[in-house]
C-alpha atoms as a PDB file:
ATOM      1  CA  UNK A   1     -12.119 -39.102 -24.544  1.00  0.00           C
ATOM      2  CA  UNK A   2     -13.043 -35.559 -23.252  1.00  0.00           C
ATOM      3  CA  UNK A   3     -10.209 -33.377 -21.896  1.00  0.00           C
ATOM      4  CA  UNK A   4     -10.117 -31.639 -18.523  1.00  0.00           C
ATOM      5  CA  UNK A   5      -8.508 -28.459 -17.511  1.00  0.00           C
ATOM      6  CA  UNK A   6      -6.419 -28.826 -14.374  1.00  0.00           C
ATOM      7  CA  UNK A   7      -6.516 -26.091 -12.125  1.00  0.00           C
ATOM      8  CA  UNK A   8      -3.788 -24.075 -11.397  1.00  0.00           C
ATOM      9  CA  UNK A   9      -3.656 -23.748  -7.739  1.00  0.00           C
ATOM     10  CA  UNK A  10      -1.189 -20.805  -6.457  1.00  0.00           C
ATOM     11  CA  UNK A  11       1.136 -21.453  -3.431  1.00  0.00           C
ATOM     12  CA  UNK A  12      -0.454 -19.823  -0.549  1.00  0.00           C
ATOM     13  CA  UNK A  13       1.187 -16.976   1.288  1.00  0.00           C
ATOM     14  CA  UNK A  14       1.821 -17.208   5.196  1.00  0.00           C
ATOM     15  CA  UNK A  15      -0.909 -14.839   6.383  1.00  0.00           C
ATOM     16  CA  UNK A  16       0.379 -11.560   8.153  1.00  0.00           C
ATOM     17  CA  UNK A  17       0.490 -11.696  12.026  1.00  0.00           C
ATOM     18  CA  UNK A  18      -1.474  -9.653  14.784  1.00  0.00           C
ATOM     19  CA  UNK A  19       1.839  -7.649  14.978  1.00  0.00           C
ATOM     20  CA  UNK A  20       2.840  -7.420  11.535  1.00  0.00           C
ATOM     21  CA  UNK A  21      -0.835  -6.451  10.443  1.00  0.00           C
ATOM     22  CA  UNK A  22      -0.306  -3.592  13.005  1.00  0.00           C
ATOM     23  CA  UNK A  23       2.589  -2.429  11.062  1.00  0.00           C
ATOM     24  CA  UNK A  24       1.213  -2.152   7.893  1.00  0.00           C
ATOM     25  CA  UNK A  25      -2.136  -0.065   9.403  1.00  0.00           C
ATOM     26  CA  UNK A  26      -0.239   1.909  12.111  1.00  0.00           C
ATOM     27  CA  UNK A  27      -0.930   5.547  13.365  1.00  0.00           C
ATOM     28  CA  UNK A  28       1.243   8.781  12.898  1.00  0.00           C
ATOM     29  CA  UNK A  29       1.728  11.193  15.554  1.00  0.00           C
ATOM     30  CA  UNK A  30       0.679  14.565  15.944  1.00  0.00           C
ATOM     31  CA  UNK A  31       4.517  15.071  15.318  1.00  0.00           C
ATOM     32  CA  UNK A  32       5.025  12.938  12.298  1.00  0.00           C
ATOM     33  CA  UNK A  33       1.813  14.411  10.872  1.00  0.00           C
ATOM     34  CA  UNK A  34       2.941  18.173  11.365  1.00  0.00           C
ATOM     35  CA  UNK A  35       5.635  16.941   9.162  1.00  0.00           C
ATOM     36  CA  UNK A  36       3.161  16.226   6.415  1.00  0.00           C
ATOM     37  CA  UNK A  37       1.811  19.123   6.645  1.00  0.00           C
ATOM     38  CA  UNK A  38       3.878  21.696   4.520  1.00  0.00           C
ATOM     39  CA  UNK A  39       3.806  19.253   1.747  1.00  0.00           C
ATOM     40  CA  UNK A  40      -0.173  18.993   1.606  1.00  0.00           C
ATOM     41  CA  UNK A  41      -3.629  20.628   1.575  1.00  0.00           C
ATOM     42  CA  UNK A  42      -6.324  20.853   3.777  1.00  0.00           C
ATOM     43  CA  UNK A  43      -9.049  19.284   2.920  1.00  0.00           C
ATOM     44  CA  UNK A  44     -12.692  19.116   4.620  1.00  0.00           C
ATOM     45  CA  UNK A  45     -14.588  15.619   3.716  1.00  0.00           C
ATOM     46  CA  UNK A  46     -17.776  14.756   4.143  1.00  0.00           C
ATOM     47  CA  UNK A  47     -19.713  11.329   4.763  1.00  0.00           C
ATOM     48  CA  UNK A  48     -19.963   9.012   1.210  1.00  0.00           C
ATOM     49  CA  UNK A  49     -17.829  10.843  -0.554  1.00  0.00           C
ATOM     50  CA  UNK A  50     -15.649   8.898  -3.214  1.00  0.00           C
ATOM     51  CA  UNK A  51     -11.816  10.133  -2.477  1.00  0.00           C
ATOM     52  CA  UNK A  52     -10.719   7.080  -5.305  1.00  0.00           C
ATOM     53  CA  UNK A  53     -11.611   4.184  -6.983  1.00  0.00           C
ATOM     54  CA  UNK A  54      -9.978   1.084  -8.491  1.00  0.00           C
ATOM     55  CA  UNK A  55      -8.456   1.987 -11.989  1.00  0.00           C
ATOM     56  CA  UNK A  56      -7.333   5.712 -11.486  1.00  0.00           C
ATOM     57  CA  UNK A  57      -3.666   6.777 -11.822  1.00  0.00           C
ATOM     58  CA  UNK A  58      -2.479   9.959  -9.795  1.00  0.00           C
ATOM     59  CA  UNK A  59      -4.462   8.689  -6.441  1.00  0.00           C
ATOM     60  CA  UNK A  60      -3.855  10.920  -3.820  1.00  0.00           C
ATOM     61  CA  UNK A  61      -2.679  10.189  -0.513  1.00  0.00           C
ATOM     62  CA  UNK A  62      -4.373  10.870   2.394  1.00  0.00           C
ATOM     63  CA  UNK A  63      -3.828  11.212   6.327  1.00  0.00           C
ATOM     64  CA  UNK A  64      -6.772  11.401   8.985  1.00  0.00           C
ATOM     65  CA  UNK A  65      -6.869  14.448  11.108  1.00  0.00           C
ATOM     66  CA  UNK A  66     -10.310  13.612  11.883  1.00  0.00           C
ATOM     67  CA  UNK A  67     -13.420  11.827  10.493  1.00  0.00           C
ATOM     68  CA  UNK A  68     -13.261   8.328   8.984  1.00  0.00           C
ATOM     69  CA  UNK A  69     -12.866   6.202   6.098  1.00  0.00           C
ATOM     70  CA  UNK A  70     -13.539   2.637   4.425  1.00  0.00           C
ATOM     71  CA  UNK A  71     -10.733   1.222   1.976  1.00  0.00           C
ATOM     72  CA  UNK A  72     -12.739  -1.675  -0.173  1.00  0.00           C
ATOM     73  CA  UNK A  73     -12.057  -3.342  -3.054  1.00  0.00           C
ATOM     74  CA  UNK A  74     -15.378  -3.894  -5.057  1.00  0.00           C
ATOM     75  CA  UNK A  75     -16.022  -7.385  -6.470  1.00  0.00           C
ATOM     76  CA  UNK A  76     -19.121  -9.139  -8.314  1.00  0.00           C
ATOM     77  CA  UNK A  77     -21.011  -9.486  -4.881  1.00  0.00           C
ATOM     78  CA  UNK A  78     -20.154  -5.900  -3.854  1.00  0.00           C
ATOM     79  CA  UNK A  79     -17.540  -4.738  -1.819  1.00  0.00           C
ATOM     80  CA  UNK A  80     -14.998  -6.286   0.449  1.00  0.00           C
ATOM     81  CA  UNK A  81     -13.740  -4.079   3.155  1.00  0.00           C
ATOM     82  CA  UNK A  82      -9.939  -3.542   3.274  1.00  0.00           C
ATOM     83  CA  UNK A  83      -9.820  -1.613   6.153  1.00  0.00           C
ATOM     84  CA  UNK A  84     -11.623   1.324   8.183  1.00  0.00           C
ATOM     85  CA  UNK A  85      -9.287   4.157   9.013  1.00  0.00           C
ATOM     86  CA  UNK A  86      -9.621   7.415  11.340  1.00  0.00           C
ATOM     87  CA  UNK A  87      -7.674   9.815  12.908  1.00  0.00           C
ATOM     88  CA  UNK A  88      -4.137   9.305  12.563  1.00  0.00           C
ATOM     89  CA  UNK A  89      -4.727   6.785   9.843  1.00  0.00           C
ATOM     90  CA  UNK A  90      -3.084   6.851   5.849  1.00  0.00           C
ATOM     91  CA  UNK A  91      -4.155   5.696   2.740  1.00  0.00           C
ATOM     92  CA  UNK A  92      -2.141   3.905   0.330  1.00  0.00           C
ATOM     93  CA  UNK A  93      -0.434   1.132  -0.719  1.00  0.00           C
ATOM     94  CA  UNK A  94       3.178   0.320  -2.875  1.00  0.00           C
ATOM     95  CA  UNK A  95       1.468   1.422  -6.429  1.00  0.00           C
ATOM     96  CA  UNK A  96       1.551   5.068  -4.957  1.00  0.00           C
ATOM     97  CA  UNK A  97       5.052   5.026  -5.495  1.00  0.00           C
ATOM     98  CA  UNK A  98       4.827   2.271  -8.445  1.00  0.00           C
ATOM     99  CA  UNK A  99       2.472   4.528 -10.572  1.00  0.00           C
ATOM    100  CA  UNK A 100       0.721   1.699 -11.113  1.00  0.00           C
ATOM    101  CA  UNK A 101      -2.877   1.801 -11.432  1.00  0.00           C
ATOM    102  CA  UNK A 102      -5.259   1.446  -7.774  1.00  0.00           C
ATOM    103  CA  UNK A 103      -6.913  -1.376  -6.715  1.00  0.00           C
ATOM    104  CA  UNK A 104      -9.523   0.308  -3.905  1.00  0.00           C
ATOM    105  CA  UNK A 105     -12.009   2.645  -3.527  1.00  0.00           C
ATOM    106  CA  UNK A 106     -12.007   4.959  -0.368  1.00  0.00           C
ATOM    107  CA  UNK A 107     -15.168   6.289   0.652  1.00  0.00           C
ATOM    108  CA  UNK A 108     -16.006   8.391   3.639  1.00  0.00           C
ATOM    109  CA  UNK A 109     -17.560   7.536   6.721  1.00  0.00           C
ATOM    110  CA  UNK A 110     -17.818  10.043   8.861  1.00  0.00           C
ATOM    111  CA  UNK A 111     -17.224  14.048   7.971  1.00  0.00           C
ATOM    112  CA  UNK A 112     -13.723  15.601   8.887  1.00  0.00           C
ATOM    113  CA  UNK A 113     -10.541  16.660   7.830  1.00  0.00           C
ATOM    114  CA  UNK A 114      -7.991  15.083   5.809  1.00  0.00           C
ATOM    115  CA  UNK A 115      -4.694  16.026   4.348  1.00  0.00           C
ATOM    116  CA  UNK A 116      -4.288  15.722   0.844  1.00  0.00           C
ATOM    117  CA  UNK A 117      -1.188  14.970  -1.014  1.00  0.00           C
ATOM    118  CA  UNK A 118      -0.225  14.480  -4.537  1.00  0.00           C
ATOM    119  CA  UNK A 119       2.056  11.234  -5.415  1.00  0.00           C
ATOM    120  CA  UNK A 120       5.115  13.588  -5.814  1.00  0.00           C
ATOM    121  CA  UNK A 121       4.550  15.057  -3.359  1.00  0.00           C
ATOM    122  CA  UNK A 122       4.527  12.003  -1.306  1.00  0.00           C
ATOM    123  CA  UNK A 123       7.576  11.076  -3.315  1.00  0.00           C
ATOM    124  CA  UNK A 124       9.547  14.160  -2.393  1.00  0.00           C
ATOM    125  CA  UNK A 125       8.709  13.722   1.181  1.00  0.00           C
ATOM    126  CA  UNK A 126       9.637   9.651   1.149  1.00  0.00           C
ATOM    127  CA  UNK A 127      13.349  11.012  -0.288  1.00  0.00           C
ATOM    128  CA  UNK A 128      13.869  13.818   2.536  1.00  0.00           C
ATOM    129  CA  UNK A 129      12.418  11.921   5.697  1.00  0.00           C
ATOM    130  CA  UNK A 130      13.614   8.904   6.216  1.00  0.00           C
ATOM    131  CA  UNK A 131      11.975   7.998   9.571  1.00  0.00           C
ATOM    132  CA  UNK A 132       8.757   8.950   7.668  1.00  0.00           C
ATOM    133  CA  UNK A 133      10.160   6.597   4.283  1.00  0.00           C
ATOM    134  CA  UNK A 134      10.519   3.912   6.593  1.00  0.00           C
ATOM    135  CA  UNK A 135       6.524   3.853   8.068  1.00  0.00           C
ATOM    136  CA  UNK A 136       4.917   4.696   4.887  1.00  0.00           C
ATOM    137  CA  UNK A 137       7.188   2.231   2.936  1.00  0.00           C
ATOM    138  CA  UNK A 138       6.998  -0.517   4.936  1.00  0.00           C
ATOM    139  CA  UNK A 139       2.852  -0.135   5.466  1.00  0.00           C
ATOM    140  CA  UNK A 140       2.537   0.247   1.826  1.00  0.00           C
ATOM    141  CA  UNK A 141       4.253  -3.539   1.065  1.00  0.00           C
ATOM    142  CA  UNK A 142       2.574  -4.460   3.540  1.00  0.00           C
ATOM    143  CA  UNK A 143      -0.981  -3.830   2.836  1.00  0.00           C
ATOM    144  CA  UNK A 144       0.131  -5.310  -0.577  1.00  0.00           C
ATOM    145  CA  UNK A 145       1.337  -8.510   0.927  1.00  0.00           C
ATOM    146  CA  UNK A 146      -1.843  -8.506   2.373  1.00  0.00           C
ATOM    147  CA  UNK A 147      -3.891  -7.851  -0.592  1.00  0.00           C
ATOM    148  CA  UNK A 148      -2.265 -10.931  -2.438  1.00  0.00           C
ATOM    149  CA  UNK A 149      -3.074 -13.288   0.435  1.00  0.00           C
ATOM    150  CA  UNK A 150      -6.940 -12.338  -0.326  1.00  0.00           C
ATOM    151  CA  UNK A 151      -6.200 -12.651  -3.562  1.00  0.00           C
ATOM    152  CA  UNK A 152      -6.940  -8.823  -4.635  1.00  0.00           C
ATOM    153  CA  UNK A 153      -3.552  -8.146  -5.668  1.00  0.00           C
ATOM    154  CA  UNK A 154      -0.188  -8.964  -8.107  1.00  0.00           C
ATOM    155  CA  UNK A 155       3.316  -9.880  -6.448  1.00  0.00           C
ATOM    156  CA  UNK A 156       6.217  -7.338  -6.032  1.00  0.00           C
ATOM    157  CA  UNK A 157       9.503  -8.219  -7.461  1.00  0.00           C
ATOM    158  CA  UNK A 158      12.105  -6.660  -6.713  1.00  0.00           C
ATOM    159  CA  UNK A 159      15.513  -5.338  -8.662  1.00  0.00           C
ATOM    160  CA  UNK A 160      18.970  -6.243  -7.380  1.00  0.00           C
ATOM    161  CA  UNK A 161      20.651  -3.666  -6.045  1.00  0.00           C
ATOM    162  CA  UNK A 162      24.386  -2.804  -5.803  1.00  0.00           C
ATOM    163  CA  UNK A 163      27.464  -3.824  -3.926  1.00  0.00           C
ATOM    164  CA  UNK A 164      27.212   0.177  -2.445  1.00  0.00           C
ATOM    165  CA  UNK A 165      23.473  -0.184  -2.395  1.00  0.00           C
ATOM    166  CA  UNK A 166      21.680  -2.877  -1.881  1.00  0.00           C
ATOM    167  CA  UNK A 167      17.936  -2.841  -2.326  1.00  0.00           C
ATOM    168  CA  UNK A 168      16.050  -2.165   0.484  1.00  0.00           C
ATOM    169  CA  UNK A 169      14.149  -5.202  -0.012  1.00  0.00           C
ATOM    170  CA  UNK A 170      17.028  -7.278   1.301  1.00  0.00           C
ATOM    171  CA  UNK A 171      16.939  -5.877   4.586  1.00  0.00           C
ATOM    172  CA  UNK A 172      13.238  -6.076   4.648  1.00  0.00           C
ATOM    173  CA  UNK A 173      12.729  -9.304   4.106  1.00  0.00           C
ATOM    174  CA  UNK A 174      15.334 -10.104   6.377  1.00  0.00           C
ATOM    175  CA  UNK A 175      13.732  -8.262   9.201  1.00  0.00           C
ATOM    176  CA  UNK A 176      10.140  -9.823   9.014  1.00  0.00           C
ATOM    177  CA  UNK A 177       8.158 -13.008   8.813  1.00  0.00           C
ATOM    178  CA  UNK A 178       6.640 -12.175   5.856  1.00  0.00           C
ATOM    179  CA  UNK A 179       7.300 -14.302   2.232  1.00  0.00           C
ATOM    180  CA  UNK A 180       9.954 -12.605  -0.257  1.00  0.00           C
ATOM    181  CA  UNK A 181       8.198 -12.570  -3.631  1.00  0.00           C
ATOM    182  CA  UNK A 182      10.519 -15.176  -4.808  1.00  0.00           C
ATOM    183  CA  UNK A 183       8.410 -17.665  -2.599  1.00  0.00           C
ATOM    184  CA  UNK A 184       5.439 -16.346  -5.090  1.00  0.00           C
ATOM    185  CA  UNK A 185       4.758 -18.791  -8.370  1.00  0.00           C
ATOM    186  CA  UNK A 186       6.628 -17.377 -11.758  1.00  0.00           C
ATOM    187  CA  UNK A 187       3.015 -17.124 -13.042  1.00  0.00           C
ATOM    188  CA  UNK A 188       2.093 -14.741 -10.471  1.00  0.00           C
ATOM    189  CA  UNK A 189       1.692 -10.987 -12.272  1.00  0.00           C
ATOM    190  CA  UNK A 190       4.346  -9.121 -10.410  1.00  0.00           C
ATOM    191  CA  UNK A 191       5.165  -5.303 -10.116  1.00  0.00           C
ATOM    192  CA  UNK A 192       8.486  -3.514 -10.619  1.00  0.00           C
ATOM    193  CA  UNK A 193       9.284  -1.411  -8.244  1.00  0.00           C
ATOM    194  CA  UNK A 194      13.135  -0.693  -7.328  1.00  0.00           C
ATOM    195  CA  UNK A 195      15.451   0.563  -9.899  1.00  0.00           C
ATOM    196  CA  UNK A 196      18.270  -1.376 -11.037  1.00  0.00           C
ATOM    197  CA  UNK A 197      21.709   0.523 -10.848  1.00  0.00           C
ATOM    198  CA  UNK A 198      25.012  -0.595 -12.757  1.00  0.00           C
ATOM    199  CA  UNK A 199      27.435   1.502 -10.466  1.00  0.00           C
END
């Protein structure tokens, strides 16, 4: 009698709205982005080239002043686009603040300019601007939520937080339609990403 292998077949996530898809690509101001600015370079871009690729630590973030991009994830038939972003746009998703490893490339589409910032230096400004914190961090989970309903990406699981502070998760969760990871199967690779705290 010959054995079969079952299958494992992984809960589906609730795909992410018109509205909530608009969150997690949205567009910075001219005022948000001269915010940026003092914490990041200039830098002039020109059509195909590679600003990162799936694998590499350190990837830099990036806002559109002008010019465009494509965010893909490359697969055994070739690419599948992520998403196109221009002026206004931001790369990036929740490893740039995990320090996990990428899961895109980002090529250029059309030449322009982009700002250029390093991941502490994206850290440093999440800590001091918290209207800022807020757009980045809630894009960045996200365009992760997002990649795990394609299938590109691992869960997030989150650490509890305190009496004092709670982890922002909590509230996050609270305030969307989107899945908390605990809705994700236990076999589902998941990333760390909020500290635990035993004050």
């Amino acid at each position: 009698m010959s054995s079969q292998l079952t299958p494992q077949i992984m809960p589906q996530l609730k795909p992410l709205s018109a509205d909530i898809r608009g969150e997690a690509f949205p567009k910075l101001t001219e005022e948000q982005i001269g915010r940026i600015r003092p914490l990041s370079k200039l830098r002039q871009v020109r059509v195909g080239e590679i600003l990162f690729e799936p694998g590499e630590l350190d990837i830099p973030f990036f806002v559109l002043l002008s010019g465009s991009m494509d965010v893909v994830q490359p697969d055994r038939h070739g690419e599948r686009l992520i998403v196109k972003h221009d002026a206004g746009g931001f790369t990036g998703e929740i490893t740039m603040i995990s320090g996990r490893r990428g899961l895109a490339r980002g090529r250029v589409t059309k030449d322009g300019e982009f700002l250029e910032m390093s991941g502490a230096q994206l850290k440093a400004l999440v800590a001091r601007d918290a209207e800022l914190s807020e757009i980045l961090m809630r894009a960045f989970i996200l365009r992760r939520v997002e990649l795990i309903n394609r299938g590109q990406g691992n869960a997030i699981r989150w650490a509890r937080g305190t009496r004092r502070r709670p982890c922002a998760c909590a509230s996050f969760y609270r305030a969307t339609d989107i899945p908390s990871p605990t809705s994700i199967s236990t076999r589902t690779p998941v990333i760390r990403i909020c500290s635990t705290s035993s004050r």
